[in-house]
Protein backbone atom coordinates (compact mmCIF):
# COMPACT_ATOMS: atom_id res chain seq x y z
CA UNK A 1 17.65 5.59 26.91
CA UNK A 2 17.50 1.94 26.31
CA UNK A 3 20.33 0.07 24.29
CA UNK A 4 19.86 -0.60 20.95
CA UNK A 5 18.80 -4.48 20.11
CA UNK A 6 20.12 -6.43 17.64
CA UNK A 7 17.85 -6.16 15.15
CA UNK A 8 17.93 -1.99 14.88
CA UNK A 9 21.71 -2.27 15.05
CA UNK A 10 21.90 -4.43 11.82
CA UNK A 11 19.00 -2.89 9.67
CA UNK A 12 20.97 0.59 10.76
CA UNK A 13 23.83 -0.41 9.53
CA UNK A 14 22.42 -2.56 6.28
CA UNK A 15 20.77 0.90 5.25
CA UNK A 16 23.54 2.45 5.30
CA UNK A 17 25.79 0.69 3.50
CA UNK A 18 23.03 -0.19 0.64
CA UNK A 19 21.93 3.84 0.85
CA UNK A 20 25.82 4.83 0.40
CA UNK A 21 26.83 2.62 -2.37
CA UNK A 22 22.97 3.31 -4.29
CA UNK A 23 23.73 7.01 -3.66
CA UNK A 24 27.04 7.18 -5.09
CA UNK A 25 26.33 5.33 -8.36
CA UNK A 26 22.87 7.31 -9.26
CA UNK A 27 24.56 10.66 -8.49
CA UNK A 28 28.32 9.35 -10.08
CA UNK A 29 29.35 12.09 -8.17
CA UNK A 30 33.56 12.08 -7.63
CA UNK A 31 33.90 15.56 -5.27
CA UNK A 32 34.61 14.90 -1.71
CA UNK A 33 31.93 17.46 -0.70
CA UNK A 34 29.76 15.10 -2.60
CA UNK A 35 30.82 12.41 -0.96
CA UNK A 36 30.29 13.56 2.75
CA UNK A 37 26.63 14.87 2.11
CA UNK A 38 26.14 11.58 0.39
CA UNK A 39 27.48 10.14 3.70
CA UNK A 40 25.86 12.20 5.89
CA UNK A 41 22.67 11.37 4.46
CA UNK A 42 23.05 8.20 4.66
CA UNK A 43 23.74 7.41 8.26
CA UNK A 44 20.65 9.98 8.91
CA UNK A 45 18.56 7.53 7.09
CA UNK A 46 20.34 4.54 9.29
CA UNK A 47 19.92 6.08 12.43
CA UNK A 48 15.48 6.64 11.12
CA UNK A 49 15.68 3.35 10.36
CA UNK A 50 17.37 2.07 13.31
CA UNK A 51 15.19 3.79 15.92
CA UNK A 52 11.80 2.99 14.07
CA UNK A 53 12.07 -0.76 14.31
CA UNK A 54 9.72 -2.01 17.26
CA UNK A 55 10.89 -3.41 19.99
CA UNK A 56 10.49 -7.29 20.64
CA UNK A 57 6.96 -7.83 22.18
CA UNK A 58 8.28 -10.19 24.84
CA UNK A 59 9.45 -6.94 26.55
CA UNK A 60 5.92 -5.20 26.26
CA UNK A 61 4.06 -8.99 27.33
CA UNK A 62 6.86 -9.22 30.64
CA UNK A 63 6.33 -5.97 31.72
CA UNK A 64 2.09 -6.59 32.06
CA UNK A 65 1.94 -10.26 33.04
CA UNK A 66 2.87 -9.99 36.70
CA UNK A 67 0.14 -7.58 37.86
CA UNK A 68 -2.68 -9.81 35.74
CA UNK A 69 -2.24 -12.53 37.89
CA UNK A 70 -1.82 -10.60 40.92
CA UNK A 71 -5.40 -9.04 40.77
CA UNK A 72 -7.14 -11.90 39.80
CA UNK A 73 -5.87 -13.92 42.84
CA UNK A 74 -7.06 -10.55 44.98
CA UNK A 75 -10.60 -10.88 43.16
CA UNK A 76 -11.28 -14.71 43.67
CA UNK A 77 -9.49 -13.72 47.24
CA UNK A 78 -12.04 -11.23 47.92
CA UNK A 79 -15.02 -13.32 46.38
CA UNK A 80 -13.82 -16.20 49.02
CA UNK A 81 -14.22 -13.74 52.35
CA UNK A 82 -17.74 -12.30 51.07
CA UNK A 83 -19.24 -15.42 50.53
CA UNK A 84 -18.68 -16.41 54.24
């Protein structure tokens, strides 16, 4: 499993900080049971957030680029010998 970046650690944590304290005034709860599900909840909603932001695209790009100049120097390559 890859490590999270940067980016998915701090919107993780952002949500739930924002999620706890916007929980705990709307429900004005003051039980500690209603606390921890309030809690709980949140750093469920963290961790979705967390794990759907998308990866940075230079990863995707770097893992294609090699091979696409690869083949194209076997095509012109090939091209070369057949024309002899």
């Amino acid at each position: 499993m890859p490590r999270p970046t940067a980016a998915q650690l701090a919107y993780g944590s952002a949500t739930v900080v924002f999620a706890t304290v916007a929980m705990l005034l709307l429900s004005q709860t003051t039980t500690g049971l209603g606390v921890a599900v309030i809690g709980v909840a949140a750093l469920l909603l963290g961790l979705l957030v967390a794990m759907t932001v998308p990866l940075p695209r230079r990863a995707k790009a770097a893992a294609g680029s090699p091979t696409e100049p690869a083949a194209a120097s076997r095509d012109s390559a090939a091209r070369a010998t057949a024309g002899r």
